[in-house]
Protein backbone atom coordinates (compact mmCIF):
# COMPACT_ATOMS: atom_id res chain seq x y z
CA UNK A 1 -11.13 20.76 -4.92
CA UNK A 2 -14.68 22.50 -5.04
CA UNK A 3 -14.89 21.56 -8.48
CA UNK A 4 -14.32 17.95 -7.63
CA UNK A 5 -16.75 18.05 -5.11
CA UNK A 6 -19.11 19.47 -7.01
CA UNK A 7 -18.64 16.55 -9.88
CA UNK A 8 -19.38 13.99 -6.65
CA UNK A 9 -22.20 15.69 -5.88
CA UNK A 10 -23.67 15.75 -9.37
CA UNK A 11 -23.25 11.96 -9.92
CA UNK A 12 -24.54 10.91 -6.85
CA UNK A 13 -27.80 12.87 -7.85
CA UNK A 14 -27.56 11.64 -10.98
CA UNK A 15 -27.74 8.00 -8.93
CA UNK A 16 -24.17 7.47 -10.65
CA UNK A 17 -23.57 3.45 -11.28
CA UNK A 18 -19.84 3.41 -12.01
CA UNK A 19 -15.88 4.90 -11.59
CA UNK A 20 -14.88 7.99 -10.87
CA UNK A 21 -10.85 7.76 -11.67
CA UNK A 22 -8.62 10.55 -9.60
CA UNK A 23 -5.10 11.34 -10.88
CA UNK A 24 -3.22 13.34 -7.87
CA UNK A 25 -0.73 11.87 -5.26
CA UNK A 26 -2.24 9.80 -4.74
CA UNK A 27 -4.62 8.30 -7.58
CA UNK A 28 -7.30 6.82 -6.70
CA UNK A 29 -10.65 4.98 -7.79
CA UNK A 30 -14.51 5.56 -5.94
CA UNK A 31 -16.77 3.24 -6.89
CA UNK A 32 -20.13 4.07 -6.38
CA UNK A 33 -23.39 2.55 -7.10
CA UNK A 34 -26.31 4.49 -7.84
CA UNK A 35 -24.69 7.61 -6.16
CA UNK A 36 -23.52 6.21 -3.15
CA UNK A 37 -20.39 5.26 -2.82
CA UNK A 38 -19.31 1.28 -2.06
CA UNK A 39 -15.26 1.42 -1.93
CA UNK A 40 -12.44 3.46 -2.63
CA UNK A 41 -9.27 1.77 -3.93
CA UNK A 42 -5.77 4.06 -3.39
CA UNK A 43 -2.34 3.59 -2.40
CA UNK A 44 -2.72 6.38 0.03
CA UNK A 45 -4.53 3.88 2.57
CA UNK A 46 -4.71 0.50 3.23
CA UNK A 47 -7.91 -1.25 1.64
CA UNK A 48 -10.29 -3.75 3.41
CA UNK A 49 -8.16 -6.83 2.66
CA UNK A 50 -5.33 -5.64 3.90
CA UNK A 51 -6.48 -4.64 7.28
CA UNK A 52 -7.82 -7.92 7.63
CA UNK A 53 -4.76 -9.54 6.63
CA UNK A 54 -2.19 -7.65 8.27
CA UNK A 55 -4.28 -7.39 11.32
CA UNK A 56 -4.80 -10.94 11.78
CA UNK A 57 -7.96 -11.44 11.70
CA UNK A 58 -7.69 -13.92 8.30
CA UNK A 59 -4.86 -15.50 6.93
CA UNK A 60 -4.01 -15.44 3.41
CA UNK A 61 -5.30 -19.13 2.71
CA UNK A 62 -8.70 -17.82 3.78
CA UNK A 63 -8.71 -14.68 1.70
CA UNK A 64 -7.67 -16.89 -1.05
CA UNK A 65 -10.50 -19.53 -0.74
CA UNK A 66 -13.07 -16.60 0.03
CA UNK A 67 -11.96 -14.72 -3.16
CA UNK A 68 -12.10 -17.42 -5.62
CA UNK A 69 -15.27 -18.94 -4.25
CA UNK A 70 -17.30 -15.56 -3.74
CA UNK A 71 -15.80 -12.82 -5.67
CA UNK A 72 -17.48 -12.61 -8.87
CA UNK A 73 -20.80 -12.15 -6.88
CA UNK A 74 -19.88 -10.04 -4.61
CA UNK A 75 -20.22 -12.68 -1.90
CA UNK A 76 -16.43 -12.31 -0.32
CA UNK A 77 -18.18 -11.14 2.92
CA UNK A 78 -20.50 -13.56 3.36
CA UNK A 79 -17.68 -16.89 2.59
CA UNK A 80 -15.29 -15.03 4.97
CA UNK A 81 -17.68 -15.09 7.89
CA UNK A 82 -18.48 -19.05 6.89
CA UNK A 83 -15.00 -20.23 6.71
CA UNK A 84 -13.12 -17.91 8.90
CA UNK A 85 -15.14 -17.08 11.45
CA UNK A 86 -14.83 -13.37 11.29
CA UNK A 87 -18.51 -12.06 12.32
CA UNK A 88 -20.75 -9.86 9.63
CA UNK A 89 -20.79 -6.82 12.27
CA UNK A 90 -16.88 -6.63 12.08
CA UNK A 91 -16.63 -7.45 8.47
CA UNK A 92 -18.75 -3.90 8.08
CA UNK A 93 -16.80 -2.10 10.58
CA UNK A 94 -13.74 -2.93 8.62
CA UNK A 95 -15.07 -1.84 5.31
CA UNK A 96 -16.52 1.12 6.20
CA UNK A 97 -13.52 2.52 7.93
CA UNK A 98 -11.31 1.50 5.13
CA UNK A 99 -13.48 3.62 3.12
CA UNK A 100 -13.83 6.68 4.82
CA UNK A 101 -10.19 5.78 5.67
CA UNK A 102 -9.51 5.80 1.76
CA UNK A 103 -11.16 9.14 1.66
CA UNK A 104 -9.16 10.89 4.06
CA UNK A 105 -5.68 10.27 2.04
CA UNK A 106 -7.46 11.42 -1.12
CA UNK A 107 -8.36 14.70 0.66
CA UNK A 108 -5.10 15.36 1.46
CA UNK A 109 -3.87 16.71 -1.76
CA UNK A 110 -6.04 18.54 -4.38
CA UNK A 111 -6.68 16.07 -7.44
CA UNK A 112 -5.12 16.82 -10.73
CA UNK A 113 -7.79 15.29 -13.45
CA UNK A 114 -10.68 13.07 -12.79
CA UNK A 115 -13.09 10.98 -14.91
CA UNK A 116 -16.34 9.18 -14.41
CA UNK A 117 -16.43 5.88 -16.09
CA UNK A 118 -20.19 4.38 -15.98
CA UNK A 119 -20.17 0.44 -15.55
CA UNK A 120 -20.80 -2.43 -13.49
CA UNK A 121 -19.38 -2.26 -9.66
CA UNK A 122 -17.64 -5.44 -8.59
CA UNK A 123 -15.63 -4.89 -5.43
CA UNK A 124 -14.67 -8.26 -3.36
CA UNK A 125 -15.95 -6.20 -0.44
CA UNK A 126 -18.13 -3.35 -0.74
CA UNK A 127 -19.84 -0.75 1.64
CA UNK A 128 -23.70 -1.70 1.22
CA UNK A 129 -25.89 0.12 0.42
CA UNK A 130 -22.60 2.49 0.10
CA UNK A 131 -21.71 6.00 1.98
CA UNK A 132 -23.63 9.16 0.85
CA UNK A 133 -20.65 11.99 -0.58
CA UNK A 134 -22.59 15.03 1.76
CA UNK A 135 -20.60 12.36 4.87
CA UNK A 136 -17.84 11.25 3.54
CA UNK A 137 -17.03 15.13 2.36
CA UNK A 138 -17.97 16.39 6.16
CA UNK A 139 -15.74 13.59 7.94
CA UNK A 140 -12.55 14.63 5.71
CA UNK A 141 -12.85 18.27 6.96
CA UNK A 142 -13.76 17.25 10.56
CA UNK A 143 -10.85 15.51 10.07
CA UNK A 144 -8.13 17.42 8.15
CA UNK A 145 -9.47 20.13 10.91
CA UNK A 146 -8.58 18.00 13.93
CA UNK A 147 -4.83 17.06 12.63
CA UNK A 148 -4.80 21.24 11.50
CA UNK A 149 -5.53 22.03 14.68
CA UNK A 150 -3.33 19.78 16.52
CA UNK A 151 -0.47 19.42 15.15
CA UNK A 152 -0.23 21.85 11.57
CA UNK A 153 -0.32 20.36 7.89
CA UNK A 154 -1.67 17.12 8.06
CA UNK A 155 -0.23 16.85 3.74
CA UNK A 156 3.31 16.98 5.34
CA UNK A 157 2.53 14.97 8.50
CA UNK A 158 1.50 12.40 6.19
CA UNK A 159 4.46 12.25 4.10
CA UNK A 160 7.05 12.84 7.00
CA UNK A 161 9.83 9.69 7.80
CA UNK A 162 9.23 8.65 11.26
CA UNK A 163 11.99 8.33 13.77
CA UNK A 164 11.56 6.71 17.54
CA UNK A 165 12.81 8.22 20.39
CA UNK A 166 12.07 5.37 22.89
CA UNK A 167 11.99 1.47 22.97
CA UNK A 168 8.85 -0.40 21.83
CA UNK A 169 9.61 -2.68 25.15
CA UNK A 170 9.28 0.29 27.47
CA UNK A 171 5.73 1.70 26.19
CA UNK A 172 2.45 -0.13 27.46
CA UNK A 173 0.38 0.95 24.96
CA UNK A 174 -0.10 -1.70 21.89
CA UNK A 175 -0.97 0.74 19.13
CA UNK A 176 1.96 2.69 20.21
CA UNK A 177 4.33 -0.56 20.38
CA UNK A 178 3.48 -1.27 17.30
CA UNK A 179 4.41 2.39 15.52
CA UNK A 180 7.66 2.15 17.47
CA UNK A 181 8.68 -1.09 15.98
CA UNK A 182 8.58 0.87 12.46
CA UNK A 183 9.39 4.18 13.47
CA UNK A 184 13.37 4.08 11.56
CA UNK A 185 13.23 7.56 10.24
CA UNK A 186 12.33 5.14 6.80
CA UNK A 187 9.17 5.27 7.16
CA UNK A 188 5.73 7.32 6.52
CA UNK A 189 2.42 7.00 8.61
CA UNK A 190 1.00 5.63 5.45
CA UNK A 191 4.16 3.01 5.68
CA UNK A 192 3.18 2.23 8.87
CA UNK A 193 -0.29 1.93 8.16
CA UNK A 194 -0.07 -0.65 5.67
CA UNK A 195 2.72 -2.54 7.71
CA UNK A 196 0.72 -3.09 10.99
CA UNK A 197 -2.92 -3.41 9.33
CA UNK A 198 -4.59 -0.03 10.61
CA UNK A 199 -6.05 2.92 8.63
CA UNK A 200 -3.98 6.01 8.08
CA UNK A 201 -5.66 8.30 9.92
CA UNK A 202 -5.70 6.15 12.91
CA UNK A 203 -1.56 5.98 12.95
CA UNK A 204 -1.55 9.58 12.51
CA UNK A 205 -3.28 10.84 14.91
CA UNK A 206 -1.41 8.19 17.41
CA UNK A 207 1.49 9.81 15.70
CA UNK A 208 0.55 13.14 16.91
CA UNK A 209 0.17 11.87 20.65
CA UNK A 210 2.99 10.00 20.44
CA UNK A 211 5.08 12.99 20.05
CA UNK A 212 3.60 15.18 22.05
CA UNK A 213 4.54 12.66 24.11
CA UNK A 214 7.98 12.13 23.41
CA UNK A 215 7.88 9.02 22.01
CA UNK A 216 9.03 10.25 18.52
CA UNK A 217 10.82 12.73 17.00
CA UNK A 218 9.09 16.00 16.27
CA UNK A 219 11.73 17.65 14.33
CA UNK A 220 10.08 20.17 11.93
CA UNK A 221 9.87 19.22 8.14
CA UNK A 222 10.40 21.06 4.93
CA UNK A 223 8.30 23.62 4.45
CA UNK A 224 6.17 22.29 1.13
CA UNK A 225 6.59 23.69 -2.01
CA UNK A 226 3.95 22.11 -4.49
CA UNK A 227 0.79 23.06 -5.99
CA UNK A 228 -1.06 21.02 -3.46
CA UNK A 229 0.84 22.06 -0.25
CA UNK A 230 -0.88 23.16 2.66
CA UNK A 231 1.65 26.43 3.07
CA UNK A 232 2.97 25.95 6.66
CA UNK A 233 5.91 23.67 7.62
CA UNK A 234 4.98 20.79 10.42
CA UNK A 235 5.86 21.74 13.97
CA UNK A 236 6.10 19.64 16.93
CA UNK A 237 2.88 19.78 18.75
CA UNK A 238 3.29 20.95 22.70
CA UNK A 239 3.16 18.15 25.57
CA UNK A 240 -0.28 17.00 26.81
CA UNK A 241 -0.23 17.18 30.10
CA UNK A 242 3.66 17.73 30.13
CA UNK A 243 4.91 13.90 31.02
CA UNK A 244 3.55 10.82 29.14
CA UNK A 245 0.21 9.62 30.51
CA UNK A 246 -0.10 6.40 32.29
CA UNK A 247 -1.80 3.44 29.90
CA UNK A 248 -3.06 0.75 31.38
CA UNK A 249 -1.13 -2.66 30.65
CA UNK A 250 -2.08 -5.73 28.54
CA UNK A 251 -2.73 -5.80 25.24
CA UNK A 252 -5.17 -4.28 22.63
CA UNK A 253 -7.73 -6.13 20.16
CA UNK A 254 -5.45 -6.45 17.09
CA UNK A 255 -4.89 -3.74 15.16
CA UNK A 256 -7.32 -1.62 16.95
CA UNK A 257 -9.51 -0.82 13.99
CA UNK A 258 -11.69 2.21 13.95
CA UNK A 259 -15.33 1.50 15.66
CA UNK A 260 -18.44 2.89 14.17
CA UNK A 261 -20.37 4.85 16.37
CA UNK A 262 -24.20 3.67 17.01
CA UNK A 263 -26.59 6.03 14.70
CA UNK A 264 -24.25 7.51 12.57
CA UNK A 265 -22.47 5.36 9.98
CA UNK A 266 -19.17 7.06 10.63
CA UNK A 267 -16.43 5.62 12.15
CA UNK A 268 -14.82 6.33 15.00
CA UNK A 269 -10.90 6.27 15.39
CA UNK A 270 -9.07 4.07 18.32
């Protein structure tokens, strides 16, 4: 991993215009532009247009008509918030979270190869000016810490099949409603993720509470086994506070997406 970062580092000094392709589990693509970086494309997390999509906020007829009308300039942002209403301020939240979001599920295993490819950047919705590596490297450990620290390995957290242990009907809280409704020991947080339009790292960590809560199973998983494993088997995190905590009633802002806190270009998770 320190040798990726260091390659990051290196092409955003070198003002990088271009791809830097990641083989791992998962792959991914960072596209930066002149050494910051304006999107991250993986399977590990759900991108910008499908947290809008899933969430709500657009329908697909609008992402359609914004696509073919402003993608080849870059100008998907700016026909979204024309035709469907969705303000500039929340178009930017969205990307940037889905970004450092993307970021986050690439951290989670070590990559296998990587290769920058220099080009033209053309990303329907990109992070502008784009997200210097030095914060996007310090959010992934203040966040791999957090999940470490709460629950165990957040590699096998990630990858673990969720199973309910209440009913969706009974729980106040909309994020949590939601999880339930998909929580049939099928499915990963990442599932989830993409299924009810939030980033990963948000459903994990309401994962996390959720069983310390009793809301889902906690069973332990497999201890891992691969090159990239963390080393430690996932273990149900202890109560807070002993019995579930009172949430208020009525419902949540769809979705819930991750706010960006004033100052400091990094999101913040709901």
């Amino acid at each position: 991993m320190s040798d990726f970062r260091s390659e990051l580092t290196a092409l955003c000094e070198q003002r990088f215009t271009g791809v830097l392709r990641i083989e791992g589990s998962p792959a991914g693509a960072m596209h930066l532009r002149e050494g910051l970086i304006a999107g991250i494309v993986t399977p590990g997390a759900p991108g910008p247009e499908s947290l809008l999509l899933k969430s709500g906020r657009i329908t697909e007829r609008e992402w359609s008509a914004a696509y073919a009308a402003g993608a080849a300039e870059e100008r998907v942002a700016e026909q979204l918030t024309a035709a469907a209403g969705i303000g500039a301020a929340e178009l930017e939240v969205v990307t940037v979270s889905a970004l450092y979001d993307a970021a986050f599920a690439l951290a989670l295993n070590r990559p296998e190869r990587w290769q920058a490819e220099p080009g033209a950047v053309n990303l329907p919705l990109p992070v502008r000016p784009g997200v210097h590596p030095r914060d996007l490297l310090r959010e992934n450990r203040r966040r791999l810490s957090e999940l470490s620290q709460r629950w165990g390995s957040p590699q096998q957290l990630v990858m673990q099949r969720v199973t309910g242990r209440a009913a969706p009907s009974g729980v106040a809280n909309a994020r949590f409603r939601d999880i339930l409704l998909h929580a049939n020991g099928r499915h990963t947080p990442r599932d989830i993720a993409f299924l009810v339009g939030r980033g990963t790292f948000a459903v994990v960590t309401d994962i996390v509470s959720m069983t310390a809560r009793g809301l889902l199973d906690g069973r332990p998983a497999p201890a891992p086994t691969g090159a990239g494993a963390a080393g430690a088997a996932i273990r149900t995190p202890a109560r807070e506070g002993g019995a579930p905590a009172a949430v208020p009633p009525g419902p949540l802002p769809p979705a819930a997406l991750p706010r960006r806190r004033p100052g400091t270009g990094r999101p913040t998770t709901n």
